[in-house]
PDB file of N, CA and C in Angstrom:
ATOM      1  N   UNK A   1       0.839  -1.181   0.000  1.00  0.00           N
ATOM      2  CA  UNK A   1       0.000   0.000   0.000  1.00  0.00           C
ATOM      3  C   UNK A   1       0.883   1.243   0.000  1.00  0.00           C
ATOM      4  N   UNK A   2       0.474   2.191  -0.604  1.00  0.00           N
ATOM      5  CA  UNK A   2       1.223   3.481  -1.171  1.00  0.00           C
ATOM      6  C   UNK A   2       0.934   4.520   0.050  1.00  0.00           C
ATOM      7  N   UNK A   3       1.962   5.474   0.333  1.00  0.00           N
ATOM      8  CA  UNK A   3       1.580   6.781   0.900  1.00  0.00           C
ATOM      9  C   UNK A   3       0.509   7.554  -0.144  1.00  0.00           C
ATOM     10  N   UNK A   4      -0.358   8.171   0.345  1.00  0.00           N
ATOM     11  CA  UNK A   4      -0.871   9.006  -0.542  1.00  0.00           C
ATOM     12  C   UNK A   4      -0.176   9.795  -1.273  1.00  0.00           C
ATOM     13  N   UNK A   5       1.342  10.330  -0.193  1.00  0.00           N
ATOM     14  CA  UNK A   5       2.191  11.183  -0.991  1.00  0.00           C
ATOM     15  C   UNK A   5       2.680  10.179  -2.494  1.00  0.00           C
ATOM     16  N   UNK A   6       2.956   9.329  -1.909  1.00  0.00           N
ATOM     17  CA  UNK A   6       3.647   8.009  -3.163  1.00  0.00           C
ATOM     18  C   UNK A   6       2.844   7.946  -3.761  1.00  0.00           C
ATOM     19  N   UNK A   7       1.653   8.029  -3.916  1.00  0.00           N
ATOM     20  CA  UNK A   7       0.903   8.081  -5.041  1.00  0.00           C
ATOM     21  C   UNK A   7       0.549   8.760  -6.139  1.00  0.00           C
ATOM     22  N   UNK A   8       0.755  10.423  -5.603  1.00  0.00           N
ATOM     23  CA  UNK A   8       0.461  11.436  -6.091  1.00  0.00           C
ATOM     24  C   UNK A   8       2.315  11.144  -6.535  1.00  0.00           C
ATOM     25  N   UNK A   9       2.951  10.924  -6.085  1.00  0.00           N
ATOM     26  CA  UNK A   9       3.860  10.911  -7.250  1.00  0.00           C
ATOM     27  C   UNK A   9       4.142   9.771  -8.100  1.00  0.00           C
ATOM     28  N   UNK A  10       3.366   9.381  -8.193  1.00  0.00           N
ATOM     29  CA  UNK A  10       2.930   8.034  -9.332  1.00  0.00           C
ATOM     30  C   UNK A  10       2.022   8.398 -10.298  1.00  0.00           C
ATOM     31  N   UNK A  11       1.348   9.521 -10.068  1.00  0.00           N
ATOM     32  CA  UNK A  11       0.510   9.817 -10.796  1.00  0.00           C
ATOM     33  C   UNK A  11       1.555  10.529 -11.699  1.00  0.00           C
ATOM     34  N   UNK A  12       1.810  11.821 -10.930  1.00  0.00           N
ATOM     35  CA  UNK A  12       2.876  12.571 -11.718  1.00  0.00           C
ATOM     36  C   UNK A  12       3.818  12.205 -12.451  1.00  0.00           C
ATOM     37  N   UNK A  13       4.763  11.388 -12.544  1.00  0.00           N
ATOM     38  CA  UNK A  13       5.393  10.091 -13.288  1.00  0.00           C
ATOM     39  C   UNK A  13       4.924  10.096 -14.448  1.00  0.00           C
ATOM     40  N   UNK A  14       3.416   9.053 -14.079  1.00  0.00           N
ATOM     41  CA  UNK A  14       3.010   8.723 -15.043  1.00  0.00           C
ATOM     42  C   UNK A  14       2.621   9.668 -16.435  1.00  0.00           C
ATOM     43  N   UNK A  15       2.064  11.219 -15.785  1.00  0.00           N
ATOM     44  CA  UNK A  15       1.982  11.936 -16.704  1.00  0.00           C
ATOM     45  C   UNK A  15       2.768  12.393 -17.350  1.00  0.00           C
ATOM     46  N   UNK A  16       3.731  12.575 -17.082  1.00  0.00           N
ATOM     47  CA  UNK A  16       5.235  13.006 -17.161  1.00  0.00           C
ATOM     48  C   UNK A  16       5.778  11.646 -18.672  1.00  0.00           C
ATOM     49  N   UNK A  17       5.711  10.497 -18.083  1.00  0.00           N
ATOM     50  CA  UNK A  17       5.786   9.628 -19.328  1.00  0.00           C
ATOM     51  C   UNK A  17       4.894   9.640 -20.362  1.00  0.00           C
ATOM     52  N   UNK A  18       3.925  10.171 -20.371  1.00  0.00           N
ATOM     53  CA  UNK A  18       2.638  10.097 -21.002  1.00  0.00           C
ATOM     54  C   UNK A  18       2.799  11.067 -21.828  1.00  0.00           C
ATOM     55  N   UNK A  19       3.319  12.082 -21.478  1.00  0.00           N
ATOM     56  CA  UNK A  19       3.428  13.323 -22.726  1.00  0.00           C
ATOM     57  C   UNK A  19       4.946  12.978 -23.031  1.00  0.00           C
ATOM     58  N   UNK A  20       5.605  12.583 -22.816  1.00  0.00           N
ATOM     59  CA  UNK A  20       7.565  12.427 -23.245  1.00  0.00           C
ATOM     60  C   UNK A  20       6.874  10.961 -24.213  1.00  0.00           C
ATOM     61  N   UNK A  21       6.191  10.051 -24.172  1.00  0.00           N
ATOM     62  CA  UNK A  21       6.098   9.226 -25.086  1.00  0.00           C
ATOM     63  C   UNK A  21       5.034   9.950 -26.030  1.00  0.00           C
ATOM     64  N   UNK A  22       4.363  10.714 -26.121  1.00  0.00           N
ATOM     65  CA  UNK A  22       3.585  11.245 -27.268  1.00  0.00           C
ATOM     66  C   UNK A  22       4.321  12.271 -28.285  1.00  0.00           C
ATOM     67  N   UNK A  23       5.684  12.699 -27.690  1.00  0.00           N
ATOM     68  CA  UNK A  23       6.465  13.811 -28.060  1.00  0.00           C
ATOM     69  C   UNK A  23       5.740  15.061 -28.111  1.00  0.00           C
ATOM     70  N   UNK A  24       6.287  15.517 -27.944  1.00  0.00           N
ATOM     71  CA  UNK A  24       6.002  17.325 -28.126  1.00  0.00           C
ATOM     72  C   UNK A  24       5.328  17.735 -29.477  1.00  0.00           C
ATOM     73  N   UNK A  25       5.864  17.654 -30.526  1.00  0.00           N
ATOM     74  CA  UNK A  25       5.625  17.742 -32.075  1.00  0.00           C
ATOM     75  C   UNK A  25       4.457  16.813 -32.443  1.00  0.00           C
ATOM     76  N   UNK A  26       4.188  15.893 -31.845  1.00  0.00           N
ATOM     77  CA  UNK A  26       2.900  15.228 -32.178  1.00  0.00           C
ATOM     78  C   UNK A  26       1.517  15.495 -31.769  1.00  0.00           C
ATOM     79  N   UNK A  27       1.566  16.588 -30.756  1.00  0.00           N
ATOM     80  CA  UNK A  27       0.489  17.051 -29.928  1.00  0.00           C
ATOM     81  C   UNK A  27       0.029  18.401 -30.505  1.00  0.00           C
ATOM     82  N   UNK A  28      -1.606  18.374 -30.724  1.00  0.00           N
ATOM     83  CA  UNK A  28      -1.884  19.643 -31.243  1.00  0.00           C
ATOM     84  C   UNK A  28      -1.852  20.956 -29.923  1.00  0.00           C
ATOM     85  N   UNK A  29      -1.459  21.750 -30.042  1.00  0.00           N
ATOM     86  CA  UNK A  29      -1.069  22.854 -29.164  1.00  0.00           C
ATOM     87  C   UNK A  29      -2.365  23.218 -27.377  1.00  0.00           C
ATOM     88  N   UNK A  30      -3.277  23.138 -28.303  1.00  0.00           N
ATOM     89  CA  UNK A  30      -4.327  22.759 -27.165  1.00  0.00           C
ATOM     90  C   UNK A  30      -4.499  21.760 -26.111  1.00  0.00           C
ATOM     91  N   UNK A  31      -3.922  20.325 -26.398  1.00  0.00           N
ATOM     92  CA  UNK A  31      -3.860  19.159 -25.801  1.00  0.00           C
ATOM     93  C   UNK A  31      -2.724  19.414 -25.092  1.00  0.00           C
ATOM     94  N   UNK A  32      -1.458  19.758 -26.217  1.00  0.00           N
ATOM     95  CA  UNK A  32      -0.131  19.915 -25.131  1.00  0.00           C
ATOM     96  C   UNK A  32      -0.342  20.823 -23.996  1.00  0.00           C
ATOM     97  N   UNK A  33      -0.920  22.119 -24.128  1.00  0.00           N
ATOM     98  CA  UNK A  33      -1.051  22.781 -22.878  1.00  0.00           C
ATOM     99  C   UNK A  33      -2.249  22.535 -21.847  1.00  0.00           C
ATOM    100  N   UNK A  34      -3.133  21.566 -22.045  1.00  0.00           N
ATOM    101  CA  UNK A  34      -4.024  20.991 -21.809  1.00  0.00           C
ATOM    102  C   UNK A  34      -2.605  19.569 -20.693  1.00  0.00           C
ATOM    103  N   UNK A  35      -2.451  19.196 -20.877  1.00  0.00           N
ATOM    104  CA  UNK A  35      -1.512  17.854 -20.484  1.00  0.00           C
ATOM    105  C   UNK A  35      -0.545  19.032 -19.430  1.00  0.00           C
ATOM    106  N   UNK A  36       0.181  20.275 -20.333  1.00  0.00           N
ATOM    107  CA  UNK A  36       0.857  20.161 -18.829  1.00  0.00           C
ATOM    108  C   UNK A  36       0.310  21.232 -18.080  1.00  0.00           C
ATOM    109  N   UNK A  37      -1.037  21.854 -17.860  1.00  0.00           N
ATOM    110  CA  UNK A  37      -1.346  21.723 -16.963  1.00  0.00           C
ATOM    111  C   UNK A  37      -1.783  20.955 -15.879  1.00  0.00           C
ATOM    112  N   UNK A  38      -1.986  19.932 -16.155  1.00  0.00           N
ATOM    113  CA  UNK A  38      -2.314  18.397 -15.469  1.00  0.00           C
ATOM    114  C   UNK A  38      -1.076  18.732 -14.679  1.00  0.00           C
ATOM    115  N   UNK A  39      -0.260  18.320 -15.692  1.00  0.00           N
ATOM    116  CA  UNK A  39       1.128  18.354 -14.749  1.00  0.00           C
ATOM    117  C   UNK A  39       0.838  19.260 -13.306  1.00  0.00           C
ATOM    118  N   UNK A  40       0.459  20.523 -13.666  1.00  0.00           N
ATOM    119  CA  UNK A  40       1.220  21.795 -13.287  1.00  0.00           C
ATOM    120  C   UNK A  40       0.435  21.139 -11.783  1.00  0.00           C
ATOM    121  N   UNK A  41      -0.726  20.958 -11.942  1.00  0.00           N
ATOM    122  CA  UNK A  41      -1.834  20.619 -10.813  1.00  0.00           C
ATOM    123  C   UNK A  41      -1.494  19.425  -9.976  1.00  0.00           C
ATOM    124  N   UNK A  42      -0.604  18.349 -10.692  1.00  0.00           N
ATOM    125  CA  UNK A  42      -0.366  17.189  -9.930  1.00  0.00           C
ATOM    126  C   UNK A  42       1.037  17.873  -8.785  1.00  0.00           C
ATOM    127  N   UNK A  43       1.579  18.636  -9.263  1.00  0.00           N
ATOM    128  CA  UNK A  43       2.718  19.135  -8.694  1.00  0.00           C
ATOM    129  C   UNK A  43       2.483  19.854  -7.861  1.00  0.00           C
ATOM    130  N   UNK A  44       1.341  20.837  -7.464  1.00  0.00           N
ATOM    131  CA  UNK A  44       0.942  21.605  -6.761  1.00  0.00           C
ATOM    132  C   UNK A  44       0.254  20.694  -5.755  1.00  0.00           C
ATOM    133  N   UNK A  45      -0.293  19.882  -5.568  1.00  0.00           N
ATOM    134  CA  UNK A  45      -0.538  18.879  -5.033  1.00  0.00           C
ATOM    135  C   UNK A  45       0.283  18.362  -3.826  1.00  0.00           C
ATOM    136  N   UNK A  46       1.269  18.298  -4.596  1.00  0.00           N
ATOM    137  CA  UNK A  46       2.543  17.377  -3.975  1.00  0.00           C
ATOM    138  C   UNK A  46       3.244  18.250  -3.355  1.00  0.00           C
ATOM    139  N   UNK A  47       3.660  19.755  -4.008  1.00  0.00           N
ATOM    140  CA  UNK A  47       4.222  20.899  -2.991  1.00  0.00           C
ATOM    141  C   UNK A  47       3.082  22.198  -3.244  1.00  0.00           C
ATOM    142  N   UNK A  48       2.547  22.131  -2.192  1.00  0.00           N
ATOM    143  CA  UNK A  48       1.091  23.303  -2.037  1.00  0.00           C
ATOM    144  C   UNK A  48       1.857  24.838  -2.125  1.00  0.00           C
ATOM    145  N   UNK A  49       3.401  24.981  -1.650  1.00  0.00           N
ATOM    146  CA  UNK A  49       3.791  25.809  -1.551  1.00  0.00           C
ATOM    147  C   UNK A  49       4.300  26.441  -3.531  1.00  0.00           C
ATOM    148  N   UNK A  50       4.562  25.347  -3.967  1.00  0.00           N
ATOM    149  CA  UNK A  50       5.030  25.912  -5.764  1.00  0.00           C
ATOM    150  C   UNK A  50       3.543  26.632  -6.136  1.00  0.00           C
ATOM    151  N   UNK A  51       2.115  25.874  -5.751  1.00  0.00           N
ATOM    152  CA  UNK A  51       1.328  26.654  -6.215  1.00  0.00           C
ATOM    153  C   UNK A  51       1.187  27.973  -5.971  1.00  0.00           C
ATOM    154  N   UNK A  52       1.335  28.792  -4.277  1.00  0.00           N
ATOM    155  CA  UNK A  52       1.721  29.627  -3.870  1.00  0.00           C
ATOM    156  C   UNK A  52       2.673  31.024  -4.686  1.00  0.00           C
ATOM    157  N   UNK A  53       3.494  30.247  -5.428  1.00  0.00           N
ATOM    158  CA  UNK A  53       4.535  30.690  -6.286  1.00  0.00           C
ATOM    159  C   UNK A  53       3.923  31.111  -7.453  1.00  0.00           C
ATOM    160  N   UNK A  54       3.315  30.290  -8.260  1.00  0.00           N
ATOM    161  CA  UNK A  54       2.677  30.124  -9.518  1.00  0.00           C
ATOM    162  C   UNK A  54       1.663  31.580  -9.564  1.00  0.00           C
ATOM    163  N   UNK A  55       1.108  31.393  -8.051  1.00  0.00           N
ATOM    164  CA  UNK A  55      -0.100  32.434  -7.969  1.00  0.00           C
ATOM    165  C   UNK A  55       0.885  33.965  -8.086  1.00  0.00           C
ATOM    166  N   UNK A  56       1.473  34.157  -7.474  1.00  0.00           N
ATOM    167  CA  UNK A  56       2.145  35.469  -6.781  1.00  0.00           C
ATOM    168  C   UNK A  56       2.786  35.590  -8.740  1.00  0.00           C
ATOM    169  N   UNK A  57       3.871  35.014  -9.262  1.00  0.00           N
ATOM    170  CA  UNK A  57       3.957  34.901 -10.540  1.00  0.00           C
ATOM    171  C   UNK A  57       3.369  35.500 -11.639  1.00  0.00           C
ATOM    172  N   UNK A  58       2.023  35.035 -11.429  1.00  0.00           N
ATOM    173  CA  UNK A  58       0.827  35.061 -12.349  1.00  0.00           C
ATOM    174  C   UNK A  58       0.455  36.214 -12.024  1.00  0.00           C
ATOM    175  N   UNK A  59       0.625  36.373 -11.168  1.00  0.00           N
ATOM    176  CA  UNK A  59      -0.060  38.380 -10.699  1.00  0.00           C
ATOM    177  C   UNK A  59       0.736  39.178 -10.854  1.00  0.00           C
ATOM    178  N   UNK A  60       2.234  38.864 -10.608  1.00  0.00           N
ATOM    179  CA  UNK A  60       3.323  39.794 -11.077  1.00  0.00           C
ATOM    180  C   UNK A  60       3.576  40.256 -12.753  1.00  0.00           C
ATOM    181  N   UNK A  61       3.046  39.190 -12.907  1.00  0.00           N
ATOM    182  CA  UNK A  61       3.281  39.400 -14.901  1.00  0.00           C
ATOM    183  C   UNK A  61       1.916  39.881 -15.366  1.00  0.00           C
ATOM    184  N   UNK A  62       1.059  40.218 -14.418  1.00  0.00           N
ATOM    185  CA  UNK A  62      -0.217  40.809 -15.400  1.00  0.00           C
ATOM    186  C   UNK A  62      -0.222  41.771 -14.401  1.00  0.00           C
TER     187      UNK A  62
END
């Protein structure tokens, strides 16, 4: 049986392989940024504090 943390980084992994085996160039632009936001969300997950970052970021550049 998995930590929940171990899981959530099993998930992440997995997505992580999931777009590196579809390649970059094979993905229409919508899906690719569609996929890594997945990412972006599985990661924020795992450190609550990068989302923190992302936010402050996102407000600094607009």
């Amino acid at each position: 049986m998995r930590s929940p943390h171990g899981e959530r980084l099993a998930r992440l992994s997995q997505a992580i392989d999931e777009l590196s085996a579809h390649g970059l160039a094979g993905l229409p632009p919508d899906l690719l940024a569609e996929r890594v936001e997945h990412i972006f969300t599985l990661v924020e997950g795992i450190d609550p504090e990068s989302a923190r970052r992302r936010t402050r970021r996102a407000v600094i550049e607009n």
